[in-house]
Protein backbone atom coordinates (compact mmCIF):
# COMPACT_ATOMS: atom_id res chain seq x y z
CA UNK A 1 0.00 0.00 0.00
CA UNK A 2 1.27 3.17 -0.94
CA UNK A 3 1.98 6.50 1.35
CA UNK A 4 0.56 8.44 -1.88
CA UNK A 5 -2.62 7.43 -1.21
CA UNK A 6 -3.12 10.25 1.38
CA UNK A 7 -1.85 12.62 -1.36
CA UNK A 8 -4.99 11.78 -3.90
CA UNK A 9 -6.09 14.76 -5.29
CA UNK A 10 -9.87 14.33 -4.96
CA UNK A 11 -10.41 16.75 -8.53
CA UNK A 12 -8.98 13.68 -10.28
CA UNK A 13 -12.29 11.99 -9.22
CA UNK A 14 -14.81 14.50 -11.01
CA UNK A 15 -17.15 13.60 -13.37
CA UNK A 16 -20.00 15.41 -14.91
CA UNK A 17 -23.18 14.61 -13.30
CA UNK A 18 -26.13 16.34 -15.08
CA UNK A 19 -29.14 16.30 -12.33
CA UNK A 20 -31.66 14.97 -15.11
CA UNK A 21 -29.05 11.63 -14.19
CA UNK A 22 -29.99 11.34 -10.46
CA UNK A 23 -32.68 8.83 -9.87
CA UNK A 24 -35.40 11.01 -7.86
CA UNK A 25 -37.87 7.80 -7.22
CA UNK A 26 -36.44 3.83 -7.87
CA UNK A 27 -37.87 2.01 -10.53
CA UNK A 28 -41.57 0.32 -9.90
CA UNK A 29 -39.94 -2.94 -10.10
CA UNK A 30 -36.47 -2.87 -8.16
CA UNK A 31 -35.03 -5.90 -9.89
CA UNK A 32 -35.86 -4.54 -13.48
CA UNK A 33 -33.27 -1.79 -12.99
CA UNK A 34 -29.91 -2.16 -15.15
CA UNK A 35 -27.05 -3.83 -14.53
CA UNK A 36 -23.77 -2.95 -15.58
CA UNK A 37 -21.08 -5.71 -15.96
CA UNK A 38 -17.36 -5.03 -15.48
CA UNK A 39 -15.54 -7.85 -16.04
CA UNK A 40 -11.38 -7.99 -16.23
CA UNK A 41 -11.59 -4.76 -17.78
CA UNK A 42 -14.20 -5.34 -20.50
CA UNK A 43 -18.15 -3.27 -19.90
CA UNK A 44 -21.56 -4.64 -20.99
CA UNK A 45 -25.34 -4.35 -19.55
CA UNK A 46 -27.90 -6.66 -18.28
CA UNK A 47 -31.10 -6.34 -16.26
CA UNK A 48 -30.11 -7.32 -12.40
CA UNK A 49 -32.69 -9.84 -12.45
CA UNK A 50 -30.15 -11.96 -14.14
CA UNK A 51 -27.41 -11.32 -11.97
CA UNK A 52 -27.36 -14.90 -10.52
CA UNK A 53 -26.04 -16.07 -14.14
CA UNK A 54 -23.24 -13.91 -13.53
CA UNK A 55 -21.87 -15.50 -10.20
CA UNK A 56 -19.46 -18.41 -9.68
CA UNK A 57 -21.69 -21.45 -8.49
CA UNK A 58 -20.58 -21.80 -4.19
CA UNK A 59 -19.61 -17.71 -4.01
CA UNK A 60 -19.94 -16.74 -0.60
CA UNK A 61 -22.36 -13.11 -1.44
CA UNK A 62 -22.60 -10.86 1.74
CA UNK A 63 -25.34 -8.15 2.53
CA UNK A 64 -26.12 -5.59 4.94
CA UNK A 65 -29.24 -6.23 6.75
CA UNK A 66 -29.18 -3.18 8.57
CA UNK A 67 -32.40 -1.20 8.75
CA UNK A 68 -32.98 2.55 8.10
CA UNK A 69 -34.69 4.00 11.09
CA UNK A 70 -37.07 7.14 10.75
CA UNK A 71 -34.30 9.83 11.98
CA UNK A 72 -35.32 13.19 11.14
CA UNK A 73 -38.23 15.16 13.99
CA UNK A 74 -39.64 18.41 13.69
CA UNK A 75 -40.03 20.01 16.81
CA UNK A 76 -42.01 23.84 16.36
CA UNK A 77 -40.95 26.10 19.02
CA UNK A 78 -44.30 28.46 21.04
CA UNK A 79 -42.07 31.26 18.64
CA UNK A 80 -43.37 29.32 15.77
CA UNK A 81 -39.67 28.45 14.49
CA UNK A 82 -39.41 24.87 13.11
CA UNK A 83 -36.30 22.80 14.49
CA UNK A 84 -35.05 19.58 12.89
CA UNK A 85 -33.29 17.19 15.01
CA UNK A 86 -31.67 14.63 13.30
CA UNK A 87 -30.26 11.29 15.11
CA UNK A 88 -26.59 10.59 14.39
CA UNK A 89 -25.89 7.53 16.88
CA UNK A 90 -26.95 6.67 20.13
CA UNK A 91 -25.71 8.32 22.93
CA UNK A 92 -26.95 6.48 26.26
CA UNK A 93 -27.57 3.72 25.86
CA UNK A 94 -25.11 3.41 23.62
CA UNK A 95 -26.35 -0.07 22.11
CA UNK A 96 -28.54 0.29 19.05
CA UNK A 97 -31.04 -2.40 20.90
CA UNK A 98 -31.37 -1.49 24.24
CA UNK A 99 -31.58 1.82 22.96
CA UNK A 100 -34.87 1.60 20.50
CA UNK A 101 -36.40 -0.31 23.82
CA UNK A 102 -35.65 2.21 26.51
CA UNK A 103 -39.05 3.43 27.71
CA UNK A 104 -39.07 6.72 29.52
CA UNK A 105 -35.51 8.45 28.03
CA UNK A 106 -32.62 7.95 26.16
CA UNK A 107 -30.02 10.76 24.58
CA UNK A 108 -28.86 10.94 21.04
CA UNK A 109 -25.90 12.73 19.60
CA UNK A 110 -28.04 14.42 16.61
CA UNK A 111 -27.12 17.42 14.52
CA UNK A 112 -29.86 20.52 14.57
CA UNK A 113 -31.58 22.18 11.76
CA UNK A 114 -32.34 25.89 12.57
CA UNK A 115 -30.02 25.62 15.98
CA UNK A 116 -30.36 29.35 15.99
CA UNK A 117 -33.53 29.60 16.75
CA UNK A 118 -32.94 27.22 19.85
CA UNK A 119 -31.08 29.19 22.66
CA UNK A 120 -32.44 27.43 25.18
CA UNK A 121 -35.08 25.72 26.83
CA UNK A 122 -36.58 22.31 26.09
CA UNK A 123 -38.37 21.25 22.97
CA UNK A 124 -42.16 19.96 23.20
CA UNK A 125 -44.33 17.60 21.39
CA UNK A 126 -47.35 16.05 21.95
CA UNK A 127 -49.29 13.35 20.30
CA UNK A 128 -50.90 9.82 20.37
CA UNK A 129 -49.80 6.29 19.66
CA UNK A 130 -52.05 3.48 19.89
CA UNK A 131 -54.89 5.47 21.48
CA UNK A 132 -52.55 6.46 24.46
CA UNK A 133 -51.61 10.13 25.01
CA UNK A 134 -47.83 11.52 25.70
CA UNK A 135 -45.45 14.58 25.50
CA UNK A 136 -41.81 14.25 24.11
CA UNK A 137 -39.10 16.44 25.81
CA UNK A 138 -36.51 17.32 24.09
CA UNK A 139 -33.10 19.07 25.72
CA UNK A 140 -29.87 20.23 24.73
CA UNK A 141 -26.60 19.16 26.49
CA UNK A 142 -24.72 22.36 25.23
CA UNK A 143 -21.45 21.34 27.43
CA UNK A 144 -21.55 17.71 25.24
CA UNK A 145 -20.61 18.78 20.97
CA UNK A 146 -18.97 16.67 19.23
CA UNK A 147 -17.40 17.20 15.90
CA UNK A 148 -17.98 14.66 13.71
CA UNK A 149 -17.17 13.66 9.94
CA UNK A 150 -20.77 14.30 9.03
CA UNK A 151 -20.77 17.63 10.90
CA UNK A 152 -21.49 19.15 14.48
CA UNK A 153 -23.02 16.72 16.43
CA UNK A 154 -25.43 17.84 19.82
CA UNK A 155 -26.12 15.97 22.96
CA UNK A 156 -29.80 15.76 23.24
CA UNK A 157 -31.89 14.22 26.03
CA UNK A 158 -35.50 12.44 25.16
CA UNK A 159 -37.59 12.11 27.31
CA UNK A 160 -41.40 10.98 27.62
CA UNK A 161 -44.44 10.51 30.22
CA UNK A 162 -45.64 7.23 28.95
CA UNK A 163 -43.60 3.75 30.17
CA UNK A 164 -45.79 1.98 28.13
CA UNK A 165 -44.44 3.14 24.81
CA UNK A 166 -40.91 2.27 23.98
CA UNK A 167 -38.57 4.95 21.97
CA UNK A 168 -38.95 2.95 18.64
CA UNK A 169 -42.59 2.96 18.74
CA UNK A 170 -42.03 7.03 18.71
CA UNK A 171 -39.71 6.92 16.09
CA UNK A 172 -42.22 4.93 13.91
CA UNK A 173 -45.16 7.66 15.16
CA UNK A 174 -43.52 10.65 14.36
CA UNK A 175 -39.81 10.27 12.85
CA UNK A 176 -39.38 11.01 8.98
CA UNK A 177 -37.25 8.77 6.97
CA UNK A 178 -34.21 10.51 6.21
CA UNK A 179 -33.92 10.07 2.36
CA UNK A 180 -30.35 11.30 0.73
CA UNK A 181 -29.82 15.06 0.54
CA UNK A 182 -29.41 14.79 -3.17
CA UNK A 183 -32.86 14.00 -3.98
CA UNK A 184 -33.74 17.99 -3.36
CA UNK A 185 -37.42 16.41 -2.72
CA UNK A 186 -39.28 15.89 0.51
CA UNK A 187 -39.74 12.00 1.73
CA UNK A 188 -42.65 10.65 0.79
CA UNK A 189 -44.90 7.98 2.48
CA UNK A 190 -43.69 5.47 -0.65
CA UNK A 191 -40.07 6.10 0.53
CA UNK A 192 -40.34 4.08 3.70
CA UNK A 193 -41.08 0.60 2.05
CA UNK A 194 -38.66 1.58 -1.23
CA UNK A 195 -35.86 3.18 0.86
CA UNK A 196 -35.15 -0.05 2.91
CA UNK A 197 -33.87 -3.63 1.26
CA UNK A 198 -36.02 -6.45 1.51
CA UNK A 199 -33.97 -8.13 3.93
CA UNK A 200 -33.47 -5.08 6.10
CA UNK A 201 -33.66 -6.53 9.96
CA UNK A 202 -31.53 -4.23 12.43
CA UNK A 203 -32.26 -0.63 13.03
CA UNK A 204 -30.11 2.22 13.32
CA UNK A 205 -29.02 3.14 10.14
CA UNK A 206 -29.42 7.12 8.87
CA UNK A 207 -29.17 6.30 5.10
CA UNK A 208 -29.80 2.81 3.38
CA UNK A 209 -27.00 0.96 1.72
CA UNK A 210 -28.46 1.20 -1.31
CA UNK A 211 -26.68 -1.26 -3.45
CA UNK A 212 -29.19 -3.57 -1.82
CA UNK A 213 -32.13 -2.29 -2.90
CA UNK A 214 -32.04 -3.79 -6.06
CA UNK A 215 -32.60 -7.39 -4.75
CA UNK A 216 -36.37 -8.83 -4.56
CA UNK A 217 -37.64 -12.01 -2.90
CA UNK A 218 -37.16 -13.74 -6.58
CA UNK A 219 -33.71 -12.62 -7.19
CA UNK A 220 -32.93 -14.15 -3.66
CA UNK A 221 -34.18 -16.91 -3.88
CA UNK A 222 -32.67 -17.17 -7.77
CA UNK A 223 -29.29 -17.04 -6.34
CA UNK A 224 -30.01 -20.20 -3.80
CA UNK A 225 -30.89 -21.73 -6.80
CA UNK A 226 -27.41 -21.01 -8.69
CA UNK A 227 -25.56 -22.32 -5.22
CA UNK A 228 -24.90 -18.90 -3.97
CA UNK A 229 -23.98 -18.97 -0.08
CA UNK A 230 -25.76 -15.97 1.58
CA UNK A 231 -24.61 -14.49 4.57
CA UNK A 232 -25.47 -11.56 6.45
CA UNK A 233 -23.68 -8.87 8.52
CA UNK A 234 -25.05 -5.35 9.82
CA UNK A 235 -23.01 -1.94 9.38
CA UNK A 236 -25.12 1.27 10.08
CA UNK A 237 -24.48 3.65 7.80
CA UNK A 238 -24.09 6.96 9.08
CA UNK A 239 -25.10 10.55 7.28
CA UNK A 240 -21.27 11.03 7.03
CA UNK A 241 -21.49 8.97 4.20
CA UNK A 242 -22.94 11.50 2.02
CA UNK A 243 -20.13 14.15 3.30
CA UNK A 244 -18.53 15.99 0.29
CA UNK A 245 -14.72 15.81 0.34
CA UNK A 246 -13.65 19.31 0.90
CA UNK A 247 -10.41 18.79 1.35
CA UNK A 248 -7.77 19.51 -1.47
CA UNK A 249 -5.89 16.09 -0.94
CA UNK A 250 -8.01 13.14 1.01
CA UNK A 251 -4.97 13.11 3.84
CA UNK A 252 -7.51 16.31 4.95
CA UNK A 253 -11.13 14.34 4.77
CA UNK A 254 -11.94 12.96 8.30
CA UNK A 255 -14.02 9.93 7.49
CA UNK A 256 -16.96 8.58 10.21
CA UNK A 257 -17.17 5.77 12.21
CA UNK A 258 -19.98 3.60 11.60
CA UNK A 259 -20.73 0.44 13.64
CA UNK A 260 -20.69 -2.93 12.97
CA UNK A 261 -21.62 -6.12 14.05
CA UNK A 262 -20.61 -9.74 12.59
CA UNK A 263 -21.92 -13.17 13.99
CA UNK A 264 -19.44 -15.75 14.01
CA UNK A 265 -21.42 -17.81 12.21
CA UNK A 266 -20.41 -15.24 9.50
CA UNK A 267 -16.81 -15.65 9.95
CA UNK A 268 -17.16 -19.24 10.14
CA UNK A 269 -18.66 -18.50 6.62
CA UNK A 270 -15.64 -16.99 5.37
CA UNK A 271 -13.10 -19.31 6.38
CA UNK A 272 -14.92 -22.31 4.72
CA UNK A 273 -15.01 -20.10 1.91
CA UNK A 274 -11.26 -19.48 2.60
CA UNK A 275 -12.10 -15.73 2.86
CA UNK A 276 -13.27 -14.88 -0.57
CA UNK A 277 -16.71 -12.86 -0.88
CA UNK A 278 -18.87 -10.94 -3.32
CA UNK A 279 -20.08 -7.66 -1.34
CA UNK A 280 -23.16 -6.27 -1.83
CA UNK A 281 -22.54 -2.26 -1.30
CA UNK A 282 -19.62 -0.68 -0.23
CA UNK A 283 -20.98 -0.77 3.39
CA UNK A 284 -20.63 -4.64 3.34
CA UNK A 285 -16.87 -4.01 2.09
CA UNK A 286 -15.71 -1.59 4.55
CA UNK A 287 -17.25 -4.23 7.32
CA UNK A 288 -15.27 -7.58 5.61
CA UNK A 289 -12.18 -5.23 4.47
CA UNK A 290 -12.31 -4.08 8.68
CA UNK A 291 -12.40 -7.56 10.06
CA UNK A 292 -8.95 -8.15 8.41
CA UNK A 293 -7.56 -5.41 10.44
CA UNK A 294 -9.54 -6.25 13.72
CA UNK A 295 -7.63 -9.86 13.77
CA UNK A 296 -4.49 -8.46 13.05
CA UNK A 297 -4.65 -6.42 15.93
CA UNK A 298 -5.40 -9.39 18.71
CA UNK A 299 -2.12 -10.84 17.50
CA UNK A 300 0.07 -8.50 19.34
CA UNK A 301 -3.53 -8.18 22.30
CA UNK A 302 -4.88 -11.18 23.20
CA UNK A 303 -6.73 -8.96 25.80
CA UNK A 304 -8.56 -6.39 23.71
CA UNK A 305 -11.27 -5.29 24.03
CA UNK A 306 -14.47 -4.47 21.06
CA UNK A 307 -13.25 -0.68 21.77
CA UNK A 308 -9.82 -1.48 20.81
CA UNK A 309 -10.45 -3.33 18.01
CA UNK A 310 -11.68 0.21 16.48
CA UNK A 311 -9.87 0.40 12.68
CA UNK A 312 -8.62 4.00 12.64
CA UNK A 313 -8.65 5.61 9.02
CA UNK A 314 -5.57 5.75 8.31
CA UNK A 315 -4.33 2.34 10.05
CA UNK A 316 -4.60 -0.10 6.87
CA UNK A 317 -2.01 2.06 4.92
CA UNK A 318 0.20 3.18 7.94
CA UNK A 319 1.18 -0.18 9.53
CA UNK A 320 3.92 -2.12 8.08
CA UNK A 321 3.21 -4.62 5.34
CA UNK A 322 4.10 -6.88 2.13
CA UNK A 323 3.12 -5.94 -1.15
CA UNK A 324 0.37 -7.86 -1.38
CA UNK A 325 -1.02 -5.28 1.52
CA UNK A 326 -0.73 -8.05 4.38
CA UNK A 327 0.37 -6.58 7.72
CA UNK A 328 3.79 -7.92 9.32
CA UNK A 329 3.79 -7.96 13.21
CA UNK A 330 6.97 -8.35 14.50
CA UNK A 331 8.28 -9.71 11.13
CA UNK A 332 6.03 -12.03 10.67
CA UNK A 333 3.09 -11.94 7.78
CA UNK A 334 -0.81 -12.15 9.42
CA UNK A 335 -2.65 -14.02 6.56
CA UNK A 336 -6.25 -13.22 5.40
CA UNK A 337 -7.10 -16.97 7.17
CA UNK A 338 -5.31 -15.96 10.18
CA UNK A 339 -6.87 -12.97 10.95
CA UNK A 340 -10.11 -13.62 10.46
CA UNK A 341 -9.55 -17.24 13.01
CA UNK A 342 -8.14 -14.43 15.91
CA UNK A 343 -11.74 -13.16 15.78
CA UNK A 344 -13.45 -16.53 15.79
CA UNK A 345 -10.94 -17.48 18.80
CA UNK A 346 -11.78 -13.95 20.73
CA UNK A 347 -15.60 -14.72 20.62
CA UNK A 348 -14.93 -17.95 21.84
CA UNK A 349 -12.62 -17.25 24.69
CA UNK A 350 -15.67 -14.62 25.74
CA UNK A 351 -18.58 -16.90 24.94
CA UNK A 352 -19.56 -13.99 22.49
CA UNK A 353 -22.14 -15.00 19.43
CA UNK A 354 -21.44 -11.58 17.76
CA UNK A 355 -18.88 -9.22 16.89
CA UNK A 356 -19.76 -5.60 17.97
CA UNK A 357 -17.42 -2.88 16.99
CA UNK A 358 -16.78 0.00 15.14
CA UNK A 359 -14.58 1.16 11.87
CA UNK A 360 -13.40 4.70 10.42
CA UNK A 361 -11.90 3.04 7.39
CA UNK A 362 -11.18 4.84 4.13
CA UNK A 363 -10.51 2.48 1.03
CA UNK A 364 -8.86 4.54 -1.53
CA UNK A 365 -6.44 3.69 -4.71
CA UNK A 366 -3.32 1.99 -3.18
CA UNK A 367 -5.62 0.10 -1.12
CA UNK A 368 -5.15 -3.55 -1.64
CA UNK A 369 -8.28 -5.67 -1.11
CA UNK A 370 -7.87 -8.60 1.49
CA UNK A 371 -11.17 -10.69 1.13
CA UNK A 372 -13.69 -8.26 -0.95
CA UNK A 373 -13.19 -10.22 -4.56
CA UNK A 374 -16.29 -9.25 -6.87
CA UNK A 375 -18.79 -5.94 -5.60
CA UNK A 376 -22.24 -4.96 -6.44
CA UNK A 377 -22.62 -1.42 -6.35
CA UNK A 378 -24.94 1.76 -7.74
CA UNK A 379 -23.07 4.71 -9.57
CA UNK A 380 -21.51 7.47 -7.02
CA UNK A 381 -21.49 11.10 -6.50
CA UNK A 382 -18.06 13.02 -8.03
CA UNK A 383 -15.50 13.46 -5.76
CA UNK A 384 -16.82 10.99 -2.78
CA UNK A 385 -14.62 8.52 -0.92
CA UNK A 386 -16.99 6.04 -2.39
CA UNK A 387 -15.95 6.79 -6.01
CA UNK A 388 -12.16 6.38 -4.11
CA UNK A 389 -13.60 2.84 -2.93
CA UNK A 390 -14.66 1.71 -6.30
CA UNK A 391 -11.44 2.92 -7.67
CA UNK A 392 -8.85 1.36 -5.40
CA UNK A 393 -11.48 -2.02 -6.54
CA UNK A 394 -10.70 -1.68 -10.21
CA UNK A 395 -7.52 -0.83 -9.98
CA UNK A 396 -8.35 2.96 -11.00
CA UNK A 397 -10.11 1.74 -14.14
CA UNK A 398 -13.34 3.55 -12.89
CA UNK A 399 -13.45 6.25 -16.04
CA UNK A 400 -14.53 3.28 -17.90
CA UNK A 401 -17.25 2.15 -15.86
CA UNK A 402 -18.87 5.81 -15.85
CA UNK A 403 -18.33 6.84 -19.16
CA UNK A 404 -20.06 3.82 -20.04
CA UNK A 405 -22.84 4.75 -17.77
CA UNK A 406 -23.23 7.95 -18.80
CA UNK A 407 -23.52 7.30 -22.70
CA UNK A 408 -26.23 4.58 -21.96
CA UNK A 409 -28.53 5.90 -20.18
CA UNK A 410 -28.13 4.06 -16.62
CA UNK A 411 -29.33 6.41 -13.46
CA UNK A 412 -27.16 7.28 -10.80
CA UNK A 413 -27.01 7.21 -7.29
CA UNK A 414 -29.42 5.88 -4.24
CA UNK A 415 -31.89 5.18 -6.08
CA UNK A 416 -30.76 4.74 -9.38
CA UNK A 417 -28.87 1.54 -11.20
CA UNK A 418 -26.54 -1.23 -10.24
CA UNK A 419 -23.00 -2.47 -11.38
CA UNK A 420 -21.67 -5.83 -10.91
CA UNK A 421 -17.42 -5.45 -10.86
CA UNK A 422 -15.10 -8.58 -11.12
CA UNK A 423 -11.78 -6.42 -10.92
C-alpha cells in the first residue's frame, strides 16, 4: 500500500453529473433496474434480475441487513420556528437495541436544523400512539458537541411521560425517513417501504445501503438456486457517508465511524469459503475489508477489548506490510485466514455470538483488497470517498465504468442503477 494514497487529489475523481441523471424515485420494479457488468476490464449491460447467471456457483455473497430507522423530527418552538433534530448515533444507551427499547428516556448525539432559533429551553411535542396520550421532551446538552465527519453533532436528552411506549414505537409515530440530501425532494410515504432492502432486519441506520435495494424475494431466492452462499452482517451507515470531500488532498477528509456487528457464524462462513466474498454495497466491504484489520490487531492483544479493536482511518495504509497489503507484526506476515480465526478465537474465549465494533476506514487507490473479490454497487457522486472505494477495486479503471454509464442511459445514485465489478 502506498503513502501516496493520502496525497490523492480528490479533482482527479470529477465527473459530470447532469441532475436529469440522479434517480429522484427507484424504478416500480427494483429488480428490473440495469445492470452494468465489469468484467477484467471489458463493460456490458444486463437487467439485475439476471445477476445470478453472472456468479461463480458456491460464491460466498454478503449483505447488509441493517435497517434505516425514521431519523429526522420536527419540533415547532411556542415562537413558531421549526427545528429539525436529526439522530446521528446513540448516545446512552449506547447499544442500538437497548436503545430503540428504553421506555421513559434515552439521549442521542443528533445534529440541529435551525439551531439558531434554539437558545435554550426544552423542545415539546405532543401526540398519540395506539390510542394512548404523551409529551416528548426534548433538551440540549450544550457542554456535550462533538465534531464529527458528518458535521457538528449535539447531545440531546428524550424524554417521555408514557412507560408503556418504547422509543422505537415514537420513532415509527412521528420520525421522517431521512432520504439522501441529493434527492432535493421531501420523503414521501412510498419512501419508507422503497428506501429499505427487503432483507433489512436491524435498526439504526441514517441512510440505506443502497446497493441492496435492487434485490427482490425472486432474485434471492434465484441465487439459492445457482448455489450462492448468503450471509449476512449489519453496518449502520451513518449521514457522514454523504459528506462531500472538501479537502484539497483526502490526507484532509476525516471519514466517520460507523458500527458494525458480525456473527461468528459469518466468519465461520468466510473461512470455509477461505475468505473470498462478493459484497453487496460498499458498506458490506468496509465491514469484511475491517475484520482483516480487527484480527491483526489481537495478535500483538490477546486482551482487547471491542473498543480497541476500532480500525482507525488511516491504520490499513500506515502499519507495516508486504506488497500484497498483508500486515507484518513483528516480522512475521498475518494471513487473510489468520486474521479472520483471531476473531473466531476472541468470541470464543468470551462466549460472544457476535462481533460488535466500530470502523473509520477509508478504502482509496493503493488500497489492496484482502477478502472483498467481486462488488455490487450503484453509480456514485463526483468526488466521494466512495468513487475512491470503487477505484482502489478496479484498480483505478473507474473512467470506464462511468463513461459507459453515462452514454447509456443508466441512473445514478441511491436510487438509481446497479453495477456488478469482477476487478
Amino acid at each position: 500500500m502506498s503513502e501516496d494514497t493520502k496525497h490523492i487529489s480528490i479533482s482527479d475523481y470529477n465527473y459530470p453529473l447532469p441532475d436529469e441523471r440522479i434517480a429522484k424515485f427507484p424504478l416500480t420494479e427494483r429488480d428490473h433496474s440495469k445492470l452494468l457488468l465489469y468484467k477484467h476490464g471489458d463493460v456490458s449491460e444486463d437487467i439485475f434480475y439476471n445477476l445470478p447467471e453472472y456468479l461463480p456457483k458456491g460464491a460466498l455473497m454478503v449483505f447488509n441487513n441493517t435497517k434505516v430507522i425514521q431519523a429526522r423530527m420536527h419540533f415547532r418552538k411556542e415562537t413558531g420556528a421549526l427545528i429539525e433534530v436529526f439522530l446521528m448515533e446513540p448516545a446512552q444507551p449506547t447499544d442500538y437495541e437497548l436503545m430503540f427499547q428504553t421506555n421513559h428516556e434515552c439521549a442521542w448525539l443528533c445534529m440541529v436544523g435551525n439551531l439558531k432559533k434554539w437558545k435554550e429551553g426544552a423542545l415539546k411535542r405532543a401526540f398519540e400512539i395506539k390510542g394512548q396520550k404523551l409529551t416528548l421532551t426534548a433538551t440540549m446538552d450544550r457542554s456535550k458537541v462533538q465534531e464529527q465527519a458528518g458535521g457538528t453533532n449535539h447531545w440531546i436528552q428524550f424524554e417521555w411521560d408514557n412507560t408503556n411506549i418504547s422509543f422505537a414505537e415514537i420513532l415509527e409515530a412521528v420520525g421522517e425517513l431521512p432520504i439522501p440530501p441529493y434527492l432535493n425532494r421531501a420523503t414521501e410515504e412510498s419512501d419508507k417501504e422503497t428506501y429499505q432492502t427487503v432483507y433489512s432486519k436491524i435498526k439504526g441506520s441514517v441512510a440505506a445501503p443502497t446497493a441492496g435495494l435492487h434485490f427482490t424475494d425472486k432474485v434471492l431466492k434465484a441465487l439459492d438456486e445457482h448455489g450462492v452462499d448468503r450471509e449476512e452482517l449489519t453496518l449502520h451507515v451513518g449521514a457522514g457517508t454523504f459528506k462531500p470531500v472538501k479537502s484539497h488532498e483526502i490526507e484532509g477528509h476525516n471519514m466517520h465511524t460507523e458500527f458494525i456487528i458480525v456473527r461468528r457464524q459469518t466468519l465461520i462462513k468466510l473461512l470455509k469459503h477461505k475468505c473470498r466474498a462478493i459484497a453487496v454495497g460498499t458498506t458490506s466491504v468496509r465491514t469484511l475489508e475491517s475484520l482483516y484489520y480487527m484480527g491483526v490487531k489481537l495478535v500483538s492483544n490477546n486482551n482487547a477489548t471491542e473498543d480497541d479493536l476500532h480500525v482507525n482511518q488511516w491504520e490499513p495504509y500506515d502499519l507495516p506490510h508486504n506488497s500484497d497489503g498483508l500486515v507484518k507484526v513483528n516480522g512475521k506476515v498475518i494471513s487473510v485466514e489468520e486474521s479472520i480465526q483471531n476473531l473466531l478465537d476472541y468470541l470464543d474465549r468470551d462466549g460472544l455470538n457476535a462481533l460488535h465494533s466500530s470502523t473509520q476506514i477509508i478504502i482509496a487507490p493503493g488500497y489492496t483488497y484482502k477478502i472483498v473479490k467481486a462488488l455490487i454497487t450503484n453509480f456514485h457522486q463526483p468526488q466521494s470517498t466512495l468513487l475512491l472505494l470503487v477505484s482502489a477495486f478496479v484498480k483505478g479503471d473507474w473512467r470506464k465504468i462511468y463513461d459507459y454509464a453515462l452514454s447509456h442511459d443508466f441512473r445514478f445514485l441511491s436510487y438509481g442503477d446497479s453495477s456488478l465489478l469482477i476487478p
